[in-house]
C-alpha atoms as a PDB file:
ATOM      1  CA  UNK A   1       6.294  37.413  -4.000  1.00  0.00           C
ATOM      2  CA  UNK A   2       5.797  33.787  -4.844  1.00  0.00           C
ATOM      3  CA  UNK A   3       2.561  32.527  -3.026  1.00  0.00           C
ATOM      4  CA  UNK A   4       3.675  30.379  -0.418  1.00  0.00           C
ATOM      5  CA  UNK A   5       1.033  27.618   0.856  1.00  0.00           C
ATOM      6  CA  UNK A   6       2.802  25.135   3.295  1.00  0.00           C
ATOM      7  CA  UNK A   7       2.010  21.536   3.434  1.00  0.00           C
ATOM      8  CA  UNK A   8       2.277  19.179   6.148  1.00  0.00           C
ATOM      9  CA  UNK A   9       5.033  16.960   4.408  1.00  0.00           C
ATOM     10  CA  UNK A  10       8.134  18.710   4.713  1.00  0.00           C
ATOM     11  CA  UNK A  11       9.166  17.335   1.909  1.00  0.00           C
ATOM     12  CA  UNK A  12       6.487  18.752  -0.333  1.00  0.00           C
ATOM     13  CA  UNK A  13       6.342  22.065   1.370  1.00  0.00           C
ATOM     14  CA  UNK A  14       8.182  25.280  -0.623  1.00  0.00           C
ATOM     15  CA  UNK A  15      10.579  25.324   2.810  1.00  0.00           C
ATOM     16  CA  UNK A  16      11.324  21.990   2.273  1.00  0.00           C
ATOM     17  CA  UNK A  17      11.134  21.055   5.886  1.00  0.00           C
ATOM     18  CA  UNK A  18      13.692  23.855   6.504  1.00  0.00           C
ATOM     19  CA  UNK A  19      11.560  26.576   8.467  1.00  0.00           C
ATOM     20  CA  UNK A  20      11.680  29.575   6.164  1.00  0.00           C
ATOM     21  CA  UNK A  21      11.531  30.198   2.190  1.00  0.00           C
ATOM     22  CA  UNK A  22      13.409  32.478   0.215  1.00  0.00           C
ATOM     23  CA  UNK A  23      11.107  34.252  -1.880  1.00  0.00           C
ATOM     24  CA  UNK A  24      11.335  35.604  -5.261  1.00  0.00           C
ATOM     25  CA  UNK A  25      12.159  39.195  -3.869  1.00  0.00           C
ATOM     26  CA  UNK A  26      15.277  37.487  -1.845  1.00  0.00           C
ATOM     27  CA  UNK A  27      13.230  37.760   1.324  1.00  0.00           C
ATOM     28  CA  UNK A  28      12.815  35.069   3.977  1.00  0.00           C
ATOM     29  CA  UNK A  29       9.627  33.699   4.702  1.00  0.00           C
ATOM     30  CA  UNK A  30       8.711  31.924   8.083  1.00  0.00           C
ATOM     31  CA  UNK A  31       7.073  28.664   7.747  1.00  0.00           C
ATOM     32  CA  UNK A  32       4.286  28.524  10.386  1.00  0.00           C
ATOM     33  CA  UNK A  33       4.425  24.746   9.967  1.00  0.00           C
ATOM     34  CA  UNK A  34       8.157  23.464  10.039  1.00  0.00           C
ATOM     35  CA  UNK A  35       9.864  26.436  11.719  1.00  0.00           C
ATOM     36  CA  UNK A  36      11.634  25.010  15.072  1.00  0.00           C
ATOM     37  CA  UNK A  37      12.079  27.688  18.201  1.00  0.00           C
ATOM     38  CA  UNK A  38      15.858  26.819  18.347  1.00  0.00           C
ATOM     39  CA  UNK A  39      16.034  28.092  14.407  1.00  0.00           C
ATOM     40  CA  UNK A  40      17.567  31.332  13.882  1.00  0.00           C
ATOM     41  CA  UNK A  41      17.604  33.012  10.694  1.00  0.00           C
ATOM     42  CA  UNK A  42      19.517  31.398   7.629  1.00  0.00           C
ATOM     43  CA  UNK A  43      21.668  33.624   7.453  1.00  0.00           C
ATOM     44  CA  UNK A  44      22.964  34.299  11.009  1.00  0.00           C
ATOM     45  CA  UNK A  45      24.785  31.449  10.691  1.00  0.00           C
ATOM     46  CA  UNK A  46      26.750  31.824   7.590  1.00  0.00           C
ATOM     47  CA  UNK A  47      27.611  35.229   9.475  1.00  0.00           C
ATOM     48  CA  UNK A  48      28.937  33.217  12.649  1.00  0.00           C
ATOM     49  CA  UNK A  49      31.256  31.019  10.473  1.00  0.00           C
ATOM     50  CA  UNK A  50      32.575  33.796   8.220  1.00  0.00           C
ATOM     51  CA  UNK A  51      33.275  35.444  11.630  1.00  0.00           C
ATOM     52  CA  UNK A  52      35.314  32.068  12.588  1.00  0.00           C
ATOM     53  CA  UNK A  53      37.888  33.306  10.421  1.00  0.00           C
ATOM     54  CA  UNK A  54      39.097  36.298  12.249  1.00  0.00           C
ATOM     55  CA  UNK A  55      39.009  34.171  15.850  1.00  0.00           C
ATOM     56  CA  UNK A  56      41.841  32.660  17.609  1.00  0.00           C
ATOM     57  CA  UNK A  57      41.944  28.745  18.558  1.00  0.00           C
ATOM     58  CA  UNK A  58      40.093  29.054  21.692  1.00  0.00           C
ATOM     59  CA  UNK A  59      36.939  31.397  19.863  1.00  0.00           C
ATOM     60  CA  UNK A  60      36.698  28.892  17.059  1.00  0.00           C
ATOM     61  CA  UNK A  61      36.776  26.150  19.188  1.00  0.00           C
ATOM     62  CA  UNK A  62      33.740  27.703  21.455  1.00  0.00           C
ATOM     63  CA  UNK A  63      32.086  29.059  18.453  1.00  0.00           C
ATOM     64  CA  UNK A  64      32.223  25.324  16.596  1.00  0.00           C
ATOM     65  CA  UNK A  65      30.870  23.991  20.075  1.00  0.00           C
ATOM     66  CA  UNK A  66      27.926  26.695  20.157  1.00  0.00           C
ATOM     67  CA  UNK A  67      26.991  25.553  16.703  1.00  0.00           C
ATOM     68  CA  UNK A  68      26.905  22.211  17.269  1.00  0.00           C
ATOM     69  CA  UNK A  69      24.746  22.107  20.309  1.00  0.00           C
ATOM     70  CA  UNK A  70      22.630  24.619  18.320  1.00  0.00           C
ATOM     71  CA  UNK A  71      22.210  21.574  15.151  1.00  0.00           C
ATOM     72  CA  UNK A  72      21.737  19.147  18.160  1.00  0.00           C
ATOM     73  CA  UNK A  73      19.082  21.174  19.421  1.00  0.00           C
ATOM     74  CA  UNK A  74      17.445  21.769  16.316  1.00  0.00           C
ATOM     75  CA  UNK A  75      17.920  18.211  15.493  1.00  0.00           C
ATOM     76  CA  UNK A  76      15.690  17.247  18.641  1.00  0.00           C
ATOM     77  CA  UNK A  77      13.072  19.901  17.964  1.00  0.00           C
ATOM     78  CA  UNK A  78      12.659  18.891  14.044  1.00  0.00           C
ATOM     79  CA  UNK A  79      12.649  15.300  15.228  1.00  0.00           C
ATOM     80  CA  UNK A  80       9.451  16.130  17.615  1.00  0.00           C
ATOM     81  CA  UNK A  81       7.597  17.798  14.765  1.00  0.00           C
ATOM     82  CA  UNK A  82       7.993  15.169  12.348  1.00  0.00           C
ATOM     83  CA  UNK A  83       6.327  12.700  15.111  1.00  0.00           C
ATOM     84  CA  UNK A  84       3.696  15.019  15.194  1.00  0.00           C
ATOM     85  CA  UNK A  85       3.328  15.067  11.899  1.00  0.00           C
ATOM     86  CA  UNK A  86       3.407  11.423  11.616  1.00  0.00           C
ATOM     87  CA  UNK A  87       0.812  11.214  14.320  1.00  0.00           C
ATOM     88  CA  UNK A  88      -1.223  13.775  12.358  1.00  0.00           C
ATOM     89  CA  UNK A  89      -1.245  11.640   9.527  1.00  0.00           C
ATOM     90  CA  UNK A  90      -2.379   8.624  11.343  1.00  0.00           C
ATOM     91  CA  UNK A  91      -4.872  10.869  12.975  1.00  0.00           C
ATOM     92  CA  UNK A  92      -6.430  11.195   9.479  1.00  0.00           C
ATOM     93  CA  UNK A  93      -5.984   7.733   8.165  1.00  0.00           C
ATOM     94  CA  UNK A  94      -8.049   6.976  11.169  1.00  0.00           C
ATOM     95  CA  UNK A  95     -10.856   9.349  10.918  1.00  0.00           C
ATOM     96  CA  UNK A  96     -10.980   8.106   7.317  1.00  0.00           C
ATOM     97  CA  UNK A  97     -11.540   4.406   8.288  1.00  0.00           C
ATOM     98  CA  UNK A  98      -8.491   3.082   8.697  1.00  0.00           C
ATOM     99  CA  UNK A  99      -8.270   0.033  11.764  1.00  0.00           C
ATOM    100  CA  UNK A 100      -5.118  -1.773  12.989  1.00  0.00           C
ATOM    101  CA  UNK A 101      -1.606  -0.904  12.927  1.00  0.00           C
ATOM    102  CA  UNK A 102      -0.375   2.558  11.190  1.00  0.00           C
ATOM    103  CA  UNK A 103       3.382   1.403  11.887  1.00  0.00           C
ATOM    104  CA  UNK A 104       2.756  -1.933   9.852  1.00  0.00           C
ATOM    105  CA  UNK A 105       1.454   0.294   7.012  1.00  0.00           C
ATOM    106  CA  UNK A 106       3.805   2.290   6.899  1.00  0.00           C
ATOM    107  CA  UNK A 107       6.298  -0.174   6.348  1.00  0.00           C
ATOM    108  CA  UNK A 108       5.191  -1.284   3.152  1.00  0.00           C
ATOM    109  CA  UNK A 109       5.175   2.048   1.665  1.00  0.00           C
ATOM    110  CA  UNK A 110       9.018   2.910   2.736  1.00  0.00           C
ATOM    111  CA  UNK A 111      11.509   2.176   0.082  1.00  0.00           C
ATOM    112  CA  UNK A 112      13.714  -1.065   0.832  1.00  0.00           C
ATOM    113  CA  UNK A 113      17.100  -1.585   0.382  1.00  0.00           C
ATOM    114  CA  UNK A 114      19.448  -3.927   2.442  1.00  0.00           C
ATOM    115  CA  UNK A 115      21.178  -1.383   3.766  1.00  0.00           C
ATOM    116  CA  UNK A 116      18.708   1.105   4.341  1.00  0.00           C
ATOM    117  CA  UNK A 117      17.221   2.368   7.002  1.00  0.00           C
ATOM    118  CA  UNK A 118      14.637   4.727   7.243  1.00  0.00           C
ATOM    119  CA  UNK A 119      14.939   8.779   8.136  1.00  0.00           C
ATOM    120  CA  UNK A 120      11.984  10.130   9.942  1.00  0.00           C
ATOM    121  CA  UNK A 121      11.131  12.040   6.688  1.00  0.00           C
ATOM    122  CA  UNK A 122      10.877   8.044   5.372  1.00  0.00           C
ATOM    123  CA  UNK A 123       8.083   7.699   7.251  1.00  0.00           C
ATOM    124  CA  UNK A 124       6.221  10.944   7.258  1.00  0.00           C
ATOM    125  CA  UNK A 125       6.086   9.684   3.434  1.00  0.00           C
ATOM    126  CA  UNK A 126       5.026   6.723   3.914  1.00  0.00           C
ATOM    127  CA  UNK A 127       2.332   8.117   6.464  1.00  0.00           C
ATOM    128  CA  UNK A 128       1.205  10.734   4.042  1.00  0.00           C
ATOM    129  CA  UNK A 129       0.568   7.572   1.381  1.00  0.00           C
ATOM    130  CA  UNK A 130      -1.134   5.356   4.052  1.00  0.00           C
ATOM    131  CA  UNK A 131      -3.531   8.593   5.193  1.00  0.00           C
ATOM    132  CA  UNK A 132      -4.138   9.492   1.281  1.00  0.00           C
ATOM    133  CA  UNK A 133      -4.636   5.635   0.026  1.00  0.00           C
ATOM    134  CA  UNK A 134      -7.866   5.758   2.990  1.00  0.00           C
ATOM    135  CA  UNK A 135      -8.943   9.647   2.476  1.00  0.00           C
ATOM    136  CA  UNK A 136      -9.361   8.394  -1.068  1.00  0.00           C
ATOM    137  CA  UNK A 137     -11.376   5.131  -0.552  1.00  0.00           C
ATOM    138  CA  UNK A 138     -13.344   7.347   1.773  1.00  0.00           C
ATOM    139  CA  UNK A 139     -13.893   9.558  -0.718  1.00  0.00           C
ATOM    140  CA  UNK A 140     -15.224   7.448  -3.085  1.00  0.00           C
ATOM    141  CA  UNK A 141     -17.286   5.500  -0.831  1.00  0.00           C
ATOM    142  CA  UNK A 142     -19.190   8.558   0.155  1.00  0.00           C
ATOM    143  CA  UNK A 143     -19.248   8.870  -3.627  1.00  0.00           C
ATOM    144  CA  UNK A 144     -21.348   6.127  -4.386  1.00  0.00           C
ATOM    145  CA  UNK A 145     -23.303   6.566  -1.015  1.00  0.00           C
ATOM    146  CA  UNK A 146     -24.302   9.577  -2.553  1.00  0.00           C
ATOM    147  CA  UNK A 147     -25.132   8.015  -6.241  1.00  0.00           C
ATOM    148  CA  UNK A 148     -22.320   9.163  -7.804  1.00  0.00           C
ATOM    149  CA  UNK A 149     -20.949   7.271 -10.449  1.00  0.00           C
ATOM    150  CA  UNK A 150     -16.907   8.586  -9.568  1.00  0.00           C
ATOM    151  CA  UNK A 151     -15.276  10.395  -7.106  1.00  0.00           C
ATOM    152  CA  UNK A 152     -14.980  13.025  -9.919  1.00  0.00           C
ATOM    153  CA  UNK A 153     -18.808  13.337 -10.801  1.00  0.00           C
ATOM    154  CA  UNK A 154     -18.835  13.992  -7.261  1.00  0.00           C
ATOM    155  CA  UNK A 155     -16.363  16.827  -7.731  1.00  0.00           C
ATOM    156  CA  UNK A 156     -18.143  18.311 -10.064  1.00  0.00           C
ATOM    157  CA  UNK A 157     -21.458  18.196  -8.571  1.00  0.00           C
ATOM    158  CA  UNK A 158     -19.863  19.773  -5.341  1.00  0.00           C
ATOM    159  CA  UNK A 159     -18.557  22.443  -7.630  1.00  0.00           C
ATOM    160  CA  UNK A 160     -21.514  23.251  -8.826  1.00  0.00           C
ATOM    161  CA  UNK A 161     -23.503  23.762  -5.407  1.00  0.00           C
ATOM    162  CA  UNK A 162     -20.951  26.718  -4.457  1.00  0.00           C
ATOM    163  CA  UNK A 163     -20.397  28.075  -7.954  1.00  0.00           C
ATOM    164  CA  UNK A 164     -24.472  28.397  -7.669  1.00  0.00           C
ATOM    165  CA  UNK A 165     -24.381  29.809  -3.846  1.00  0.00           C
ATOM    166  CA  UNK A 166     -21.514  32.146  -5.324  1.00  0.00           C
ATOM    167  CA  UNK A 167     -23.717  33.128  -7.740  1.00  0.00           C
ATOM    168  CA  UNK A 168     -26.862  33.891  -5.593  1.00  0.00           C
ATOM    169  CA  UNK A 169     -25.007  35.653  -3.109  1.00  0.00           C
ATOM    170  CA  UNK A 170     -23.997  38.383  -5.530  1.00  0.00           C
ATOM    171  CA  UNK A 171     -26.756  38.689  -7.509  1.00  0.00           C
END
């Protein structure tokens, strides 16, 4: 099975914001970080609408209603994760440093368009940039606080120190 490691950014995450992953042995996978309660498995509702088929006007009809209340549902429930995502980011940008407005931020890192406007997966984006831009200056200020000449000497020192402990320990 494929090694599945989720992210916080649906968007980056093997699920792709979806809940579950199909893995390599045709299995689903729950997503501990994007699955919804109101989600069922992927498949129950392809089942539901090839049923729809073999239903007269009046099944359909409920059946069509059930499923959209369902996507409604899960609609609301995705929407409240991806706020706490987005609030999750912020947390971070603010741990690392970051002072005044996260919205305002944001906005410069969603795409433009005249007609566009943003999804709430726009702005989990841009969050994620706005929360990595600070982690990184962070980063490299604690870099040079610590006489490093680069974030990456840094690295590499910090590498060292548990490659070492590693060592001791089992020797």
């Amino acid at each position: 099975m494929k090694f599945f490691q989720p992210t916080l950014n649906p968007s980056t995450c093997p699920c792709h914001g979806k809940g579950r992953f199909l893995s390599d042995r045709d299995a689903w996978v729950v997503c501990p970080t994007h699955k919804v309660p109101s989600q069922g498995h992927p498949e129950e509702r392809s089942v539901l609408v090839d049923a729809m088929d073999d239903m007269d006007a009046a099944e359909r009809a409920d059946a069509v209603a059930r499923l959209a209340a369902l996507d409604a549902r899960i609609d609301e429930e995705r929407l409240a994760l991806h706020r706490r995502i987005y609030a999750q980011f912020r947390a971070a940008a603010r741990e690392c440093g970051f002072e005044g407005s996260f919205w305002e931020a944001c906005q410069y890192h969603l795409p433009c368009g005249r007609l566009f406007d943003p999804s709430s997966q726009d702005w989990i984006d841009a969050a994620e940039s706005v929360a990595r831009e600070f982690a990184d200056a962070a980063e490299a200020r604690q870099a040079e606080a610590d006489g490093f000449r680069s974030v990456l000497e840094a690295r590499l020192a910090h590498e060292t120190v548990l490659e070492e402990r590693e060592r001791a320990a089992q020797g």
